[in-house]
N, C-alpha and C. Protein backbone atom coordinates (compact mmCIF):
# COMPACT_ATOMS: atom_id res chain seq x y z
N UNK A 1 5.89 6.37 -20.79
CA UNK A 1 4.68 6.10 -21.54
C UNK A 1 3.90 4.92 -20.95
N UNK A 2 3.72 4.71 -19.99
CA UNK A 2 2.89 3.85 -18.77
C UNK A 2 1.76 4.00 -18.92
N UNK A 3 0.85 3.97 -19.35
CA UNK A 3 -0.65 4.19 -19.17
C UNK A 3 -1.19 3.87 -17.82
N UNK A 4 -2.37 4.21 -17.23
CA UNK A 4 -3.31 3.77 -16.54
C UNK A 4 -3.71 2.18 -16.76
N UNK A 5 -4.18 2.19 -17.96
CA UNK A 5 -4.91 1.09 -18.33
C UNK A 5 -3.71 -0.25 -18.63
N UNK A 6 -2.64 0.42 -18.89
CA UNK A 6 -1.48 -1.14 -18.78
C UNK A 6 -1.23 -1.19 -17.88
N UNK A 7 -0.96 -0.32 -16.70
CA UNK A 7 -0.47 -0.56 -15.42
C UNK A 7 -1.68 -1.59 -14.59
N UNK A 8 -2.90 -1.08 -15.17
CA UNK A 8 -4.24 -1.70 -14.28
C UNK A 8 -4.03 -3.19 -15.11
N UNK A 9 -3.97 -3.42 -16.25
CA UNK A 9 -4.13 -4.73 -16.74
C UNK A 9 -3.12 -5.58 -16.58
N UNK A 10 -1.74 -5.06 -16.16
CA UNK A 10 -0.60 -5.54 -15.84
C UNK A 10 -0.55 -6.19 -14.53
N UNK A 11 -1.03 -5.41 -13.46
CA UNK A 11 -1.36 -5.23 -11.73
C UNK A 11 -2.01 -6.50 -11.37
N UNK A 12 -3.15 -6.91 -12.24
CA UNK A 12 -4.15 -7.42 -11.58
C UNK A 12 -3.75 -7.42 -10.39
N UNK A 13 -3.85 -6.45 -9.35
CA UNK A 13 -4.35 -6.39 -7.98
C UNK A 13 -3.04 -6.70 -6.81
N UNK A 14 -1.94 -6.79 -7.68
CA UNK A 14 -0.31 -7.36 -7.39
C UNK A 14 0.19 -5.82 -6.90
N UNK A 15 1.10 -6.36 -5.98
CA UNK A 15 2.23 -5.77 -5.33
C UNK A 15 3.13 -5.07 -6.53
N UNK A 16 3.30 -3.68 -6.56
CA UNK A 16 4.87 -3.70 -7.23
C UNK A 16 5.77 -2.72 -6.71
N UNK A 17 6.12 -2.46 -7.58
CA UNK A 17 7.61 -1.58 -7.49
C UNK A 17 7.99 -1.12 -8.05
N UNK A 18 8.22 0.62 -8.02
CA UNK A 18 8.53 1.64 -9.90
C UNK A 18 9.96 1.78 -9.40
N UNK A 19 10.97 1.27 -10.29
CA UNK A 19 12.43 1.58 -10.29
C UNK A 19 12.93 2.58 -10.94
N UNK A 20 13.46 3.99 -10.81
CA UNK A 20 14.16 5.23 -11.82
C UNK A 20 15.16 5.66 -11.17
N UNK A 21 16.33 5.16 -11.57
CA UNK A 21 17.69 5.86 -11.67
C UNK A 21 17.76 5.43 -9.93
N UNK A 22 18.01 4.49 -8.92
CA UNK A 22 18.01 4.61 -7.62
C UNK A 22 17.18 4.62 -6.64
N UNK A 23 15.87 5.03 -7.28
CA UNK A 23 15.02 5.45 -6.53
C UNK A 23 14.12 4.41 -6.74
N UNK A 24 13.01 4.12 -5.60
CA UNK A 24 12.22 2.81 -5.30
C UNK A 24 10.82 3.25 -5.01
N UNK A 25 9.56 3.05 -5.80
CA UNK A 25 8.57 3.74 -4.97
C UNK A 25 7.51 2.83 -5.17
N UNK A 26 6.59 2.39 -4.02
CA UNK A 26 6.35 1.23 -4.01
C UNK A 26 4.32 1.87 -3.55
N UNK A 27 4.10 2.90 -3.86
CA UNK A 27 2.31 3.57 -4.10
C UNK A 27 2.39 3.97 -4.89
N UNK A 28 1.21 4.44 -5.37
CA UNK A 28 0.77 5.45 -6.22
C UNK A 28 0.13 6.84 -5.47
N UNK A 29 0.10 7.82 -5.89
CA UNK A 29 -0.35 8.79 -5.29
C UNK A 29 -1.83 9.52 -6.12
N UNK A 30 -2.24 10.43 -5.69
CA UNK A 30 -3.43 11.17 -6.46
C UNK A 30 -2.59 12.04 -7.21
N UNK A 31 -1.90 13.11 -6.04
CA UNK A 31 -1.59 14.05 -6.70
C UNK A 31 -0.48 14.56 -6.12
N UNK A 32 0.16 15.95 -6.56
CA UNK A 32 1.79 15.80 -5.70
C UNK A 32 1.47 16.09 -3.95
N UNK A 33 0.40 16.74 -4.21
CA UNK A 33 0.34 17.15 -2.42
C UNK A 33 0.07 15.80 -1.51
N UNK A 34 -0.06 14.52 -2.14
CA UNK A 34 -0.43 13.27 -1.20
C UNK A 34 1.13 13.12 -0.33
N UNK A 35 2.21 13.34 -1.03
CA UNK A 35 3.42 13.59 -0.03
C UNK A 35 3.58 14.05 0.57
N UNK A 36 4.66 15.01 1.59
CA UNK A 36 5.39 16.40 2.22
C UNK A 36 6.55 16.44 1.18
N UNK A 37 6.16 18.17 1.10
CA UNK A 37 7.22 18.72 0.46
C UNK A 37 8.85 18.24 0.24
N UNK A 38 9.28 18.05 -0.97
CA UNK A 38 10.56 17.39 -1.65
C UNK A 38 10.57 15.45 -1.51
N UNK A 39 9.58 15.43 -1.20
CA UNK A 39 9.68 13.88 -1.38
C UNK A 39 8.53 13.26 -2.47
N UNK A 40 8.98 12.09 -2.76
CA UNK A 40 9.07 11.65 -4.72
C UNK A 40 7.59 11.09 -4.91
N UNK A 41 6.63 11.48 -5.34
CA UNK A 41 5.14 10.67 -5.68
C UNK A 41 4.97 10.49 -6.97
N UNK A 42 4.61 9.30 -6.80
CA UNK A 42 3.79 8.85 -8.62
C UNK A 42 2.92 8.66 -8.86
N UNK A 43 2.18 9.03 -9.65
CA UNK A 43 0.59 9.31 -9.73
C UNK A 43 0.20 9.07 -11.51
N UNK A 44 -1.14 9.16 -11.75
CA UNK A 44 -1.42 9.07 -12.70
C UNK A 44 -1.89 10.79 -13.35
N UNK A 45 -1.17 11.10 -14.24
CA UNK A 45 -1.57 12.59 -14.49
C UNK A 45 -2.81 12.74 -15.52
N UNK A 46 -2.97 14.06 -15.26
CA UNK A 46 -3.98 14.30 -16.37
C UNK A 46 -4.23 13.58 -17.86
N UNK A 47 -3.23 12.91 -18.48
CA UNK A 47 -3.26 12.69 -19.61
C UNK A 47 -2.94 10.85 -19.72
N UNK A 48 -3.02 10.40 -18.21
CA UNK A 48 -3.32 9.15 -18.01
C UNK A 48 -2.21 8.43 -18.11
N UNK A 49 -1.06 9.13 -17.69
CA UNK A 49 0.47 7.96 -17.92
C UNK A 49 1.00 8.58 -16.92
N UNK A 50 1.90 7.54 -16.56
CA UNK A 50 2.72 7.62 -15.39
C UNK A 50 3.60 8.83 -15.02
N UNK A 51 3.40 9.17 -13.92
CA UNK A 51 4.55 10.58 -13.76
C UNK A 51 4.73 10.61 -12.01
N UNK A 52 6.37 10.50 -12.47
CA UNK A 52 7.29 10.34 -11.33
C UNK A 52 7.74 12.38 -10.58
N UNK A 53 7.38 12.52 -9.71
CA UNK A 53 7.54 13.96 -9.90
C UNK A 53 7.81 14.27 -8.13
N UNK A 54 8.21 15.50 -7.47
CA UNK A 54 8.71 15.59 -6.08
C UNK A 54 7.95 16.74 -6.02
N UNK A 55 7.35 16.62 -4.60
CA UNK A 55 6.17 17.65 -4.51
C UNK A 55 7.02 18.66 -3.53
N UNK A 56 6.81 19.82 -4.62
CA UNK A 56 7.60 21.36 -4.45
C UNK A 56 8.97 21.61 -5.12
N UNK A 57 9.09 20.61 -5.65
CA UNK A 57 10.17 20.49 -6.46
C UNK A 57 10.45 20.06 -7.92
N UNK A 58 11.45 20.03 -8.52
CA UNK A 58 11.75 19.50 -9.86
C UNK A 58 12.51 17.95 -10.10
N UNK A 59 11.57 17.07 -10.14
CA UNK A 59 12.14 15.86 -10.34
C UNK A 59 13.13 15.75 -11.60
N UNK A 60 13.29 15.94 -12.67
CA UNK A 60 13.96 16.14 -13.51
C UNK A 60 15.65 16.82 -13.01
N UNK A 61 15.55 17.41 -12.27
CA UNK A 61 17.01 18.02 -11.55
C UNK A 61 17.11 17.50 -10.18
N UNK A 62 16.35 17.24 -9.86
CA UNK A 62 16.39 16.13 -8.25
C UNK A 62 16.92 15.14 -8.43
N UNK A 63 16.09 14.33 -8.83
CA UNK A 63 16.24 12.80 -9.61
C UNK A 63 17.45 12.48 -11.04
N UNK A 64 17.47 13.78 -11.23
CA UNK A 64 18.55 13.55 -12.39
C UNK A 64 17.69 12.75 -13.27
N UNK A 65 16.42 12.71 -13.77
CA UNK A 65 15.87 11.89 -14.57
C UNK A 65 15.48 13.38 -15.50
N UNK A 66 15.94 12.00 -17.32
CA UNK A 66 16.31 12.91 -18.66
C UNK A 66 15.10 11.89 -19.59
N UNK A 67 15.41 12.42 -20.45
CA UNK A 67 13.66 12.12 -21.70
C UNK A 67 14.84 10.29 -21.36
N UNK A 68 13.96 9.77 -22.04
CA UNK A 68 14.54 8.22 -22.25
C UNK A 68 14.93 7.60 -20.93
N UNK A 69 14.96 8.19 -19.94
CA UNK A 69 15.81 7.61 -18.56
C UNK A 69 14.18 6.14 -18.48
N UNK A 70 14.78 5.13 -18.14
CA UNK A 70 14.25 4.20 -18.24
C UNK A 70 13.75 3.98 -16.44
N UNK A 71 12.40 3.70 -16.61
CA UNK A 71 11.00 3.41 -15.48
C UNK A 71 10.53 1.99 -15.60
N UNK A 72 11.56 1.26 -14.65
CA UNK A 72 10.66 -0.08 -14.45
C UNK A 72 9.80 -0.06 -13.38
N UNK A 73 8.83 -1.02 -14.07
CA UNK A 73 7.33 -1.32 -13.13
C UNK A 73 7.50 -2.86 -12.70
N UNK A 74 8.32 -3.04 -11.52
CA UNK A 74 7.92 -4.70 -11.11
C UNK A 74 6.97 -5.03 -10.31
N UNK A 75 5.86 -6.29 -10.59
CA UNK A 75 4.77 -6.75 -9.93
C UNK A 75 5.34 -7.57 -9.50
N UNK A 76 5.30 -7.65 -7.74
CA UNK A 76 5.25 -9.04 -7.22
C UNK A 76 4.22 -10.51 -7.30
């Protein structure tokens, strides 16, 4: 539940870092095709909150990420 608008007011313009279950991802993307196929992009979706997802694939069975699996956002 990340919004756009907390991530932007959070950011001011700072470095960060999205942490889920192992995994480290340190852009944002547009959309899943800004990757190559099976590798992990995060983007802002249609409905304006954060979504961790693998383009051509199922992040949820990739990632092993479940409802509640916890998404930290660190700003350097």
């Amino acid at each position: 539940n990340i919004t756009r608008a907390d991530f932007s007011r959070l950011a001011k313009g700072r470095s960060f870092t999205i942490q889920c279950i192992g995994h480290e991802i340190d852009q944002l993307n547009h959309a899943y095709g800004d990757v190559a196929p099976g590798e992990i992009a995060a983007f802002f979706n249609s409905a304006g909150v954060l979504e961790i997802a693998v383009n051509a694939g199922n992040a949820a069975s990739l990632l092993n990420i479940r409802l509640n699996t916890i998404v930290r956002v660190i700003f350097e």
